[in-house]
N, C-alpha and C. Protein backbone atom coordinates (compact mmCIF):
# COMPACT_ATOMS: atom_id res chain seq x y z
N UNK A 1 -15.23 36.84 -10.89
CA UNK A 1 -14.11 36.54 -11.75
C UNK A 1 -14.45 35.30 -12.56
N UNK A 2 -13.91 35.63 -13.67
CA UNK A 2 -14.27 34.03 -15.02
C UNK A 2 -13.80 32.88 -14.53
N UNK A 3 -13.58 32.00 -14.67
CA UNK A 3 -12.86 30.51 -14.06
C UNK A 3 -12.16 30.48 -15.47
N UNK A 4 -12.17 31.18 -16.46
CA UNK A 4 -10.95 30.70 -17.74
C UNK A 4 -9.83 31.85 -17.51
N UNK A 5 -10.36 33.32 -16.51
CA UNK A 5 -9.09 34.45 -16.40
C UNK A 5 -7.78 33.71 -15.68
N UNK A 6 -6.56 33.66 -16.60
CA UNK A 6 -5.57 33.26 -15.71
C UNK A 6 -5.17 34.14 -14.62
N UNK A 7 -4.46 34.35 -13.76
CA UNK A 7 -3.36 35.32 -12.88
C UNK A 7 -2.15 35.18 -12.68
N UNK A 8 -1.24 35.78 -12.62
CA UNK A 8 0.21 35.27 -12.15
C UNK A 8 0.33 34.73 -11.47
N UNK A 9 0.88 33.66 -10.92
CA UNK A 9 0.95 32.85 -9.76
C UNK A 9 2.34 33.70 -8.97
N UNK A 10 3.01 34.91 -9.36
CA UNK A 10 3.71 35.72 -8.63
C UNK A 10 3.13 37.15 -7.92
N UNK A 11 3.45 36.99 -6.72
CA UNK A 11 2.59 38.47 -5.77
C UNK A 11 3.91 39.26 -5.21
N UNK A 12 5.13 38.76 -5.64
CA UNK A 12 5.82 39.84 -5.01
C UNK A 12 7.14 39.67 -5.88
N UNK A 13 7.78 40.83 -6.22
CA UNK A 13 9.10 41.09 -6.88
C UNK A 13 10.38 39.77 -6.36
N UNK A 14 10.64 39.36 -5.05
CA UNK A 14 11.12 38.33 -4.68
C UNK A 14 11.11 37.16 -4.98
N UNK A 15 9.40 36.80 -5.56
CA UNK A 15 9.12 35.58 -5.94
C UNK A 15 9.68 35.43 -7.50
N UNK A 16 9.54 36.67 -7.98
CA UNK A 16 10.22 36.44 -9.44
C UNK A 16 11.42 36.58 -9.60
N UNK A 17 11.96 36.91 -8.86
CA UNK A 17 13.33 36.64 -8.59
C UNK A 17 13.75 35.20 -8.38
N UNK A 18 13.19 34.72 -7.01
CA UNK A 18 13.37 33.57 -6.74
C UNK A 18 13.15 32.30 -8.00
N UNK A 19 12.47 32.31 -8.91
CA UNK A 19 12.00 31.97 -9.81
C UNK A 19 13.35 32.09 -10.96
N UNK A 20 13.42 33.17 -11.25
CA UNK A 20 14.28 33.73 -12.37
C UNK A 20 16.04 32.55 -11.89
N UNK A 21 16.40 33.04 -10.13
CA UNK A 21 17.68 31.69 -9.61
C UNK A 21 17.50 31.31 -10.22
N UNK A 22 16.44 30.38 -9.82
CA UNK A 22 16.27 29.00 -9.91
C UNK A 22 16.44 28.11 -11.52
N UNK A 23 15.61 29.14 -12.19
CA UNK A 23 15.65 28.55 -13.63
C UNK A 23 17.61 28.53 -14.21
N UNK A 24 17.88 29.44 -13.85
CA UNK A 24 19.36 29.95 -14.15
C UNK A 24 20.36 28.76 -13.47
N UNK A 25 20.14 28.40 -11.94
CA UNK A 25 20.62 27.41 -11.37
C UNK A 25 20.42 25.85 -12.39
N UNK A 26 19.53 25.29 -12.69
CA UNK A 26 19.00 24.42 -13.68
C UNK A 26 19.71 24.58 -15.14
N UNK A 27 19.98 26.00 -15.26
CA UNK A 27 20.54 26.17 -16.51
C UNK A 27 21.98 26.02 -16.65
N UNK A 28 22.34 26.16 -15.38
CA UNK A 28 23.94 26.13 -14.96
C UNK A 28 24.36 24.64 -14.95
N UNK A 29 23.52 23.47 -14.33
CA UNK A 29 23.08 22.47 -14.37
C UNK A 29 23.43 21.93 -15.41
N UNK A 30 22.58 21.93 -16.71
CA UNK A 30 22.42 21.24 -17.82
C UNK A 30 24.04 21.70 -18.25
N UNK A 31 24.22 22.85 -18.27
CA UNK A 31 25.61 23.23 -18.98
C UNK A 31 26.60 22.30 -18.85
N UNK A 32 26.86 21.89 -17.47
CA UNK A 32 27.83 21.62 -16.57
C UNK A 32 27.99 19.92 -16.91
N UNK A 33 26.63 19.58 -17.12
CA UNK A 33 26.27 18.03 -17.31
C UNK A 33 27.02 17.66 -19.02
N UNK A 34 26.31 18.99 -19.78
CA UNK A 34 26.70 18.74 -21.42
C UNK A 34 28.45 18.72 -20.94
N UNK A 35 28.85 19.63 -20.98
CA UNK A 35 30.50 20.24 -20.36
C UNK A 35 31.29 18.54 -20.30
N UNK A 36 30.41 18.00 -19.36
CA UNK A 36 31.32 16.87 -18.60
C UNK A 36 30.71 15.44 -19.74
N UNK A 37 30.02 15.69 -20.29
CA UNK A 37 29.64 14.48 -21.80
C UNK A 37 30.41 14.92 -22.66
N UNK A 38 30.75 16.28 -23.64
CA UNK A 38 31.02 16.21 -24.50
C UNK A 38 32.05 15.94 -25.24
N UNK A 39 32.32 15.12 -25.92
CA UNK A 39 33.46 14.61 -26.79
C UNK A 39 34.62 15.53 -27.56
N UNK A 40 33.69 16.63 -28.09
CA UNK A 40 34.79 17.30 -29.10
C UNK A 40 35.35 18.63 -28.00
N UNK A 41 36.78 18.92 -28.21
CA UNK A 41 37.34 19.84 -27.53
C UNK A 41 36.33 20.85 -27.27
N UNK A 42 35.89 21.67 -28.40
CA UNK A 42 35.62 22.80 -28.67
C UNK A 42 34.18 22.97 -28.33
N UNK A 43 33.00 21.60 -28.17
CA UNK A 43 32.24 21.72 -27.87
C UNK A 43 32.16 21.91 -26.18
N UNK A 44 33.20 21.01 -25.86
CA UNK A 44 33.04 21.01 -23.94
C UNK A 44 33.40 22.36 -23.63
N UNK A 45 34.56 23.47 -24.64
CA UNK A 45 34.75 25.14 -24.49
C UNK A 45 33.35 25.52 -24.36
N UNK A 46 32.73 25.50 -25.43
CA UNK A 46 31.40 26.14 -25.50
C UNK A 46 30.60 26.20 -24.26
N UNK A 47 29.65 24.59 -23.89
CA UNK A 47 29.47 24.14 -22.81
C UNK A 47 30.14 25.28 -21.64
N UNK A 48 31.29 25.09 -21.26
CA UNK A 48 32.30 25.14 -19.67
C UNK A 48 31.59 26.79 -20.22
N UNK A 49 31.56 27.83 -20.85
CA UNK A 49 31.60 29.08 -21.50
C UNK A 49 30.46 29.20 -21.37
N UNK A 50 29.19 28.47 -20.90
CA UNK A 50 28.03 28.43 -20.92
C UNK A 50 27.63 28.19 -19.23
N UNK A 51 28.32 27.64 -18.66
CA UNK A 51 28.27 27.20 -17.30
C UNK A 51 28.36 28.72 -16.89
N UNK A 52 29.74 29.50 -17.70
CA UNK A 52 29.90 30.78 -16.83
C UNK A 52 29.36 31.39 -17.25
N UNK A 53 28.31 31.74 -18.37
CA UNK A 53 27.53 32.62 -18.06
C UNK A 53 26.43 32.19 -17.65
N UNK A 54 25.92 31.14 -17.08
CA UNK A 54 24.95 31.13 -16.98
C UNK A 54 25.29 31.56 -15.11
N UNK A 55 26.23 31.35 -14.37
CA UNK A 55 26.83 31.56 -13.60
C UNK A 55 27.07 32.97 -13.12
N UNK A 56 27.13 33.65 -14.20
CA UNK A 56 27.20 35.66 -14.44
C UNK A 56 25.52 36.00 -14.42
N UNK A 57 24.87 35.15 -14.80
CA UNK A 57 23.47 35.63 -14.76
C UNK A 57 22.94 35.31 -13.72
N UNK A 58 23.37 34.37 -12.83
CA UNK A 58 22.94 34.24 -11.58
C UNK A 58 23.72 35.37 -10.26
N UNK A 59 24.47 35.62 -10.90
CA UNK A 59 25.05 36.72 -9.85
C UNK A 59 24.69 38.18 -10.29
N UNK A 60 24.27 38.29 -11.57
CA UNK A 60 23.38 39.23 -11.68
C UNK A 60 21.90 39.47 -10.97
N UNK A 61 21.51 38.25 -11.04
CA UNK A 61 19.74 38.30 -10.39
C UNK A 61 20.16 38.36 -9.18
N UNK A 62 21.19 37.83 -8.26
CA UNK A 62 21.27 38.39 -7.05
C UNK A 62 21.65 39.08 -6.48
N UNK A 63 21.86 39.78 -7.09
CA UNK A 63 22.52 41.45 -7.42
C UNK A 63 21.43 41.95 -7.55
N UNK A 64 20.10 41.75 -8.00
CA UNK A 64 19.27 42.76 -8.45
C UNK A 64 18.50 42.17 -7.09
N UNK A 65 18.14 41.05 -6.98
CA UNK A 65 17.84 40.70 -5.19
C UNK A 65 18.21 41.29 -4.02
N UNK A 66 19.17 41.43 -3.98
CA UNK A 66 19.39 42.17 -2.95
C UNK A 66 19.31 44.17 -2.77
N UNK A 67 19.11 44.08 -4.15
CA UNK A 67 19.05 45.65 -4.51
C UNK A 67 17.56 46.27 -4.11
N UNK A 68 16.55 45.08 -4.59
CA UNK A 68 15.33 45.39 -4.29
C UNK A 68 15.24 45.34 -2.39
N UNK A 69 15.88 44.39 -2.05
CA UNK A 69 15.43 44.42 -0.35
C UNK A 69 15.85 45.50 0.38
N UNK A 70 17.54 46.09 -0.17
CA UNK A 70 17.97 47.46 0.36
C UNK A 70 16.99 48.58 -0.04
N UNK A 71 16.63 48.70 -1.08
CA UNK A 71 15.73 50.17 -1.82
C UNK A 71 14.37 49.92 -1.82
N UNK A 72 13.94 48.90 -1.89
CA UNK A 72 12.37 48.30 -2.30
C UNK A 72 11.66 48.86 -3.21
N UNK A 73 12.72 48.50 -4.41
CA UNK A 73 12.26 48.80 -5.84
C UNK A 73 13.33 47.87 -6.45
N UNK A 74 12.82 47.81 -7.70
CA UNK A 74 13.41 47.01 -8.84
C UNK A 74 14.61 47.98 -9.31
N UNK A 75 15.57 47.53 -8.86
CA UNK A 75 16.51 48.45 -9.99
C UNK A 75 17.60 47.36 -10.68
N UNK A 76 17.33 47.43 -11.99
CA UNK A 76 17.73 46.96 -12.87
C UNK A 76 19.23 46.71 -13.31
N UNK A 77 20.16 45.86 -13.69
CA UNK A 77 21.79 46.27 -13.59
C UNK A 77 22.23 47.14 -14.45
N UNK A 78 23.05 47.57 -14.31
CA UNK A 78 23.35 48.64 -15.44
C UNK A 78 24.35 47.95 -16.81
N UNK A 79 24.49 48.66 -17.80
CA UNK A 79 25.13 47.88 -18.74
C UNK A 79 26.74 47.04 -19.09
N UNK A 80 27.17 47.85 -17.93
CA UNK A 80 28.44 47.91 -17.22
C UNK A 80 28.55 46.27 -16.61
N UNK A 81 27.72 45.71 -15.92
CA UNK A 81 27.17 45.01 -15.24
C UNK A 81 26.91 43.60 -15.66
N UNK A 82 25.95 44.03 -17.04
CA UNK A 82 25.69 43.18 -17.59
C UNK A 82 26.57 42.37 -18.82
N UNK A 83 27.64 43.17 -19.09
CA UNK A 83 28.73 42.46 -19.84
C UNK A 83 29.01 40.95 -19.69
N UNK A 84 28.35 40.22 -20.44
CA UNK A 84 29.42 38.70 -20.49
C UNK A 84 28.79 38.38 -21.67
N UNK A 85 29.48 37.68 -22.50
CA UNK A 85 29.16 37.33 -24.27
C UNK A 85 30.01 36.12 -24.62
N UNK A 86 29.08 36.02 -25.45
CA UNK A 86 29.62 34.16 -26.15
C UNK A 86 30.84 34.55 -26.87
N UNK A 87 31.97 33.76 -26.70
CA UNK A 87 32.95 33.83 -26.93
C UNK A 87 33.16 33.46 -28.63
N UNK A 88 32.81 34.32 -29.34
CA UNK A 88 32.73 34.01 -31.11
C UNK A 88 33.56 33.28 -31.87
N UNK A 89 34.78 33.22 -31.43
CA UNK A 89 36.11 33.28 -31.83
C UNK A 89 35.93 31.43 -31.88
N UNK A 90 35.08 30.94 -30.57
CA UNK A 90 35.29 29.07 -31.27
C UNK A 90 34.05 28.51 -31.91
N UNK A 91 33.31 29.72 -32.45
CA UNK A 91 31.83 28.99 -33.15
C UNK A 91 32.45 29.04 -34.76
N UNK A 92 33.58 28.41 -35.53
CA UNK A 92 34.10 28.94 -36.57
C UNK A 92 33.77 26.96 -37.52
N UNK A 93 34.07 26.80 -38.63
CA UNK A 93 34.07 25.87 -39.68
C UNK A 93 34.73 24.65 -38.70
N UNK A 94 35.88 24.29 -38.02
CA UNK A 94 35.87 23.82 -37.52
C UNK A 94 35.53 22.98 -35.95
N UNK A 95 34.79 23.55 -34.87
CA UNK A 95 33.65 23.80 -34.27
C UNK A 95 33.01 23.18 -35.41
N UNK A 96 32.03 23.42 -36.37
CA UNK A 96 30.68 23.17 -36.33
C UNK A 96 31.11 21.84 -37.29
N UNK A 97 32.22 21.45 -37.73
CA UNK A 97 32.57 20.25 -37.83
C UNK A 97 32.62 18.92 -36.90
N UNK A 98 33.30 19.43 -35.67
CA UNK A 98 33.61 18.58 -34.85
C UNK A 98 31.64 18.52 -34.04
N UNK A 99 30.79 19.74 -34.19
CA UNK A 99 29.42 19.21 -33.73
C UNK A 99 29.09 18.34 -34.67
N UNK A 100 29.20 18.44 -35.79
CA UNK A 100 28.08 17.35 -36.42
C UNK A 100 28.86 16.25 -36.63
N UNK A 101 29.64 15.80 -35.93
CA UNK A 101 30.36 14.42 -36.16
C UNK A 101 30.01 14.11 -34.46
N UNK A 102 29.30 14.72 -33.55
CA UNK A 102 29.05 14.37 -32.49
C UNK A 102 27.80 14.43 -32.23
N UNK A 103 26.67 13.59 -31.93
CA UNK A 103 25.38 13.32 -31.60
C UNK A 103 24.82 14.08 -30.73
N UNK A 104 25.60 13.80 -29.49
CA UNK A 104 25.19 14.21 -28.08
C UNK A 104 25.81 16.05 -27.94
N UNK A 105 26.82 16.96 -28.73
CA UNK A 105 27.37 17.48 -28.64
C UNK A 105 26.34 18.53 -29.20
N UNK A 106 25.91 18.07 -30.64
CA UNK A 106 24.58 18.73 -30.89
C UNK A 106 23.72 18.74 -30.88
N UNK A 107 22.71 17.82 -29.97
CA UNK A 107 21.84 17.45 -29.63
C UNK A 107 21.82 18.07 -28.16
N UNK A 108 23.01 18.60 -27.43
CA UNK A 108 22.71 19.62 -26.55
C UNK A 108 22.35 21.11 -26.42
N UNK A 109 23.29 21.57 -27.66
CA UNK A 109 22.74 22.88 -28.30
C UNK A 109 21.36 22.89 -28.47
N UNK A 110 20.90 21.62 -29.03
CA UNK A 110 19.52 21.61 -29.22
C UNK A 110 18.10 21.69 -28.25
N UNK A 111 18.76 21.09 -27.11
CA UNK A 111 18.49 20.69 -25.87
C UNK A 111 18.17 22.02 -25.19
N UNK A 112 19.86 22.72 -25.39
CA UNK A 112 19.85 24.24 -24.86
C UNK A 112 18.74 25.27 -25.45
N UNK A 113 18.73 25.49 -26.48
CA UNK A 113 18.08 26.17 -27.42
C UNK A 113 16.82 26.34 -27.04
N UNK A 114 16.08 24.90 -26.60
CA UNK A 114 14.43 24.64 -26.11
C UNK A 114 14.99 25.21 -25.08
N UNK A 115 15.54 25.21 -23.89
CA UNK A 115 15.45 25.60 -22.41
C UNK A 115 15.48 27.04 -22.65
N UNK A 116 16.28 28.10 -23.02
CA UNK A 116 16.03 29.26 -23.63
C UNK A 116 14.95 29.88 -24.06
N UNK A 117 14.45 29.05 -24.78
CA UNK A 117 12.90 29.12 -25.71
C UNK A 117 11.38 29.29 -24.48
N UNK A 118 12.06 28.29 -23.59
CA UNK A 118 11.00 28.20 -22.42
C UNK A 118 11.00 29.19 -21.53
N UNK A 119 12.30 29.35 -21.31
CA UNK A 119 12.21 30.70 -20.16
C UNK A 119 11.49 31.98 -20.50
N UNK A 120 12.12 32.32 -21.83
CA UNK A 120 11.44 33.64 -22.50
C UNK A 120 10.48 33.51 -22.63
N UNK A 121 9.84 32.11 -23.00
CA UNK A 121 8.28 32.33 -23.31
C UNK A 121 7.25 32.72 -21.90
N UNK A 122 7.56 31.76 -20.85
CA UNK A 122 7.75 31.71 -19.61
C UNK A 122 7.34 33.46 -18.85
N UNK A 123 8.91 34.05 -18.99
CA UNK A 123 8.82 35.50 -18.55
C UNK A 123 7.62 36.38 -19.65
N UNK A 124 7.41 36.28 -20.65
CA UNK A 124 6.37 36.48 -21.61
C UNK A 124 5.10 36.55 -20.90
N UNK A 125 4.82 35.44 -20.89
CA UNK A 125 3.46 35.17 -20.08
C UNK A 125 3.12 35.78 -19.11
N UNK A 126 4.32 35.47 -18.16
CA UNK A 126 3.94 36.27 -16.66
C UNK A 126 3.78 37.63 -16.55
N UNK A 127 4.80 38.20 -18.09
CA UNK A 127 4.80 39.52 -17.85
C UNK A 127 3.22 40.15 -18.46
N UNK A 128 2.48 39.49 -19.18
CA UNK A 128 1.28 40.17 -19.84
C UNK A 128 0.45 39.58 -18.27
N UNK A 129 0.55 38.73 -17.39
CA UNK A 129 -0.28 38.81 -16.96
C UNK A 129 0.10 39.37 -15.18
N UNK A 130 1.08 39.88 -15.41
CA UNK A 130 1.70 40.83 -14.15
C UNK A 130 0.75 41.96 -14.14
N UNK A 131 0.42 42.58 -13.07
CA UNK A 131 -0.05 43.86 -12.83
C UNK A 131 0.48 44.67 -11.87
N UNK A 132 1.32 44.19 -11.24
CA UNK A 132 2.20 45.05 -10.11
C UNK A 132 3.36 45.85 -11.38
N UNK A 133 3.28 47.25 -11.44
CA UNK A 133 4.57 47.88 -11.81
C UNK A 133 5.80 47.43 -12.16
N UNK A 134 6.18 46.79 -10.86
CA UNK A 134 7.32 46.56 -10.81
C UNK A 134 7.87 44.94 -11.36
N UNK A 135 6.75 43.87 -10.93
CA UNK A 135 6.74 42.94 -11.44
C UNK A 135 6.84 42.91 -12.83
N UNK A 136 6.00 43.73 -13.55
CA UNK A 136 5.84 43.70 -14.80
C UNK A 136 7.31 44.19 -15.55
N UNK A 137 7.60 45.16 -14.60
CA UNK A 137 9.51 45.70 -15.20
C UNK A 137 10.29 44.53 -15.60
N UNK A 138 9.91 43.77 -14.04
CA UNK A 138 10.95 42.54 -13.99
C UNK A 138 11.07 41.57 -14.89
N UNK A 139 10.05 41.35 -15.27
CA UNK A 139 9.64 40.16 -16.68
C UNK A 139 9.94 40.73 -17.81
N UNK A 140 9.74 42.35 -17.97
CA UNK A 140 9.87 42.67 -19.03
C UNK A 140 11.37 42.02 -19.23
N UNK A 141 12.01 42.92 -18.66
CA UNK A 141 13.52 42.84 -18.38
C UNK A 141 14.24 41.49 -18.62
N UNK A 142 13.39 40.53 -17.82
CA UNK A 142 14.18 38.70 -17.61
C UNK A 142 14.20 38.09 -19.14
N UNK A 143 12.72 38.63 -19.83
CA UNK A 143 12.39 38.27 -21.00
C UNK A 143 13.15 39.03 -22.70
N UNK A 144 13.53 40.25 -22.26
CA UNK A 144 14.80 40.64 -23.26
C UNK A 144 15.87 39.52 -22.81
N UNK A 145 16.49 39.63 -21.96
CA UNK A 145 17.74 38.84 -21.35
C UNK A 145 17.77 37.39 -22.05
N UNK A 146 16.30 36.76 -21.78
CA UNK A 146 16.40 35.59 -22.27
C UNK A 146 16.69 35.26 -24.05
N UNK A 147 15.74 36.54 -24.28
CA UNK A 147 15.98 36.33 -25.97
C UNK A 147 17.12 36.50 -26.60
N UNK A 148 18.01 37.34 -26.28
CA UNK A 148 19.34 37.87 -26.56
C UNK A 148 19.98 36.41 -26.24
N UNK A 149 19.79 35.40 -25.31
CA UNK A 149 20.71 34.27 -25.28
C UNK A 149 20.06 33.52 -26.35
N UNK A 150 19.07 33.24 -26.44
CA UNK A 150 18.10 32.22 -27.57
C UNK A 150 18.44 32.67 -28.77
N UNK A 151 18.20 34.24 -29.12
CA UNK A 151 19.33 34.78 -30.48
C UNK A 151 20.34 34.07 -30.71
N UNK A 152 21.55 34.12 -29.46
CA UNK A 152 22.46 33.55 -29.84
C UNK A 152 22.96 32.29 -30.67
N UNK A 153 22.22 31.48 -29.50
CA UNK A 153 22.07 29.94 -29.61
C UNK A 153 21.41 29.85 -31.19
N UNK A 154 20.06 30.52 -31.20
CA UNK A 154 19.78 29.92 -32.28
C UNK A 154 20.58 30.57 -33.71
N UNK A 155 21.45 31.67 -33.35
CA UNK A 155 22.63 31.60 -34.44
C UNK A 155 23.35 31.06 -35.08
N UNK A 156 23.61 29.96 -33.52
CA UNK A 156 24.92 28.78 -33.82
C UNK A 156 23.83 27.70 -34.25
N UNK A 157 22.97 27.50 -34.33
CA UNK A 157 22.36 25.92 -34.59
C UNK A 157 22.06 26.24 -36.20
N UNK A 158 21.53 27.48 -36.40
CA UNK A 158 21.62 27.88 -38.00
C UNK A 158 22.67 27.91 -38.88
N UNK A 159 24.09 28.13 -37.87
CA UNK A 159 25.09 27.65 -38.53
C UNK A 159 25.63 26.74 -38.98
N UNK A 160 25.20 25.55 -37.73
CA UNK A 160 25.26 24.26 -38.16
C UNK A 160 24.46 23.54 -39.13
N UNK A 161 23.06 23.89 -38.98
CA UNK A 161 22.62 23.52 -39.84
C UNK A 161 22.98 23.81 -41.72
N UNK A 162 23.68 24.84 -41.73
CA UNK A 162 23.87 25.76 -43.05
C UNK A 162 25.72 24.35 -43.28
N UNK A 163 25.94 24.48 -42.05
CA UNK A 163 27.25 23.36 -42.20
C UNK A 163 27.07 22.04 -42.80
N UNK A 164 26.20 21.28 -42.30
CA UNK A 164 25.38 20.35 -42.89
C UNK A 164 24.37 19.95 -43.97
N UNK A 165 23.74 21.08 -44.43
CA UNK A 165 23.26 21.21 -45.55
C UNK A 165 24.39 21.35 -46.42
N UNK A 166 25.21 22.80 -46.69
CA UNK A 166 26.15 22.61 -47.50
C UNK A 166 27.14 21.18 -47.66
N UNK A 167 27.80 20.36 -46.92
CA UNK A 167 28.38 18.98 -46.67
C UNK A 167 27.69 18.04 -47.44
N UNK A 168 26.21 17.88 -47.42
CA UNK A 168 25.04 17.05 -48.27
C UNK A 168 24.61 17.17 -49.53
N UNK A 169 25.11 18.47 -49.55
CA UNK A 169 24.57 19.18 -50.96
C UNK A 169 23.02 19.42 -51.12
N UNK A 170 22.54 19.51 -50.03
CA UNK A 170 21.12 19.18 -50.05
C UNK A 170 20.76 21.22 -49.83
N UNK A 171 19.31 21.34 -50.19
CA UNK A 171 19.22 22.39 -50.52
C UNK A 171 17.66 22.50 -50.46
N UNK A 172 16.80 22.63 -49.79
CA UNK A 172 15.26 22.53 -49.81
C UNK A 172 14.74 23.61 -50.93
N UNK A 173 13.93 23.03 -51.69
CA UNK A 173 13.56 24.06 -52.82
C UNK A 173 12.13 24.57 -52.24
């Protein structure tokens, strides 16, 4: 074997699981921390709205944990299952007012956005360099999941930014 071939440092469907918690636990974390800093109403909604899903995604992966130890296979949640979504209705003109008059408020989105960015890239990796079947499902899988939240996020930071540019009058040619 080359000394430059990487390998997964995961050998069993559990470990990527265990892995997948954990990051989610951390993610629940940061939420909870922004939640309890943030100044503007609507940003600490967002935040607290972020705690719970990040909270729904952890009871999803252990849902799919325990599914693998009963069956000993990966079975995936169904769509039914996977229902929980950013609540649209407070990402509106006012929201992205009250962020950019707050430092720390958007500078967590920002914060968030990279942690998102990492996971997917993260499940990415592992998954090109998975060779177990099932492992490889699993990453596939963790790594849609992740992007669909990073979509999100990076929806709202484009919004803000489009909030702030328009406010400046500024306009990159």
């Amino acid at each position: 074997m080359h000394a430059n071939v990487k390998t997964s440092e995961f050998n069993s469907v559990q470990d990527v699981l265990k892995r997948a918690i954990l990051l989610e636990m951390n993610g629940r974390e940061f939420f909870s921390m922004a939640a309890k800093m943030a100044t503007s109403p609507v940003a600490k909604e967002l935040f607290e709205h972020m705690v719970k899903e990040e909270e729904h995604h952890l009871h999803i992966l252990q849902l799919t944990f325990k599914r693998h130890l009963d069956e000993g296979k990966v079975v995936l949640p169904s769509e039914a299952e996977l229902q929980f979504g950013f609540q649209d209705t407070i990402i509106n003109r006012s929201f992205l007012e009250e962020l950019r008059n707050n430092d720390f408020d958007s500078s967590a989105i920002s914060i968030a956005l990279t942690l998102e960015e990492r996971a997917f890239k993260f499940y990415q990796q592992e998954e090109q360099l998975a060779t177990d079947p099932e492992i490889k499902k699993l990453f596939t899988w963790l790594t849609d999941w992740e992007i669909d939240h990073h979509q999100k996020l990076m929806a709202l930071e484009e919004d803000f930014r489009q909030e702030v540019w328009n406010d400046s009058n500024f306009w990159p040619m």
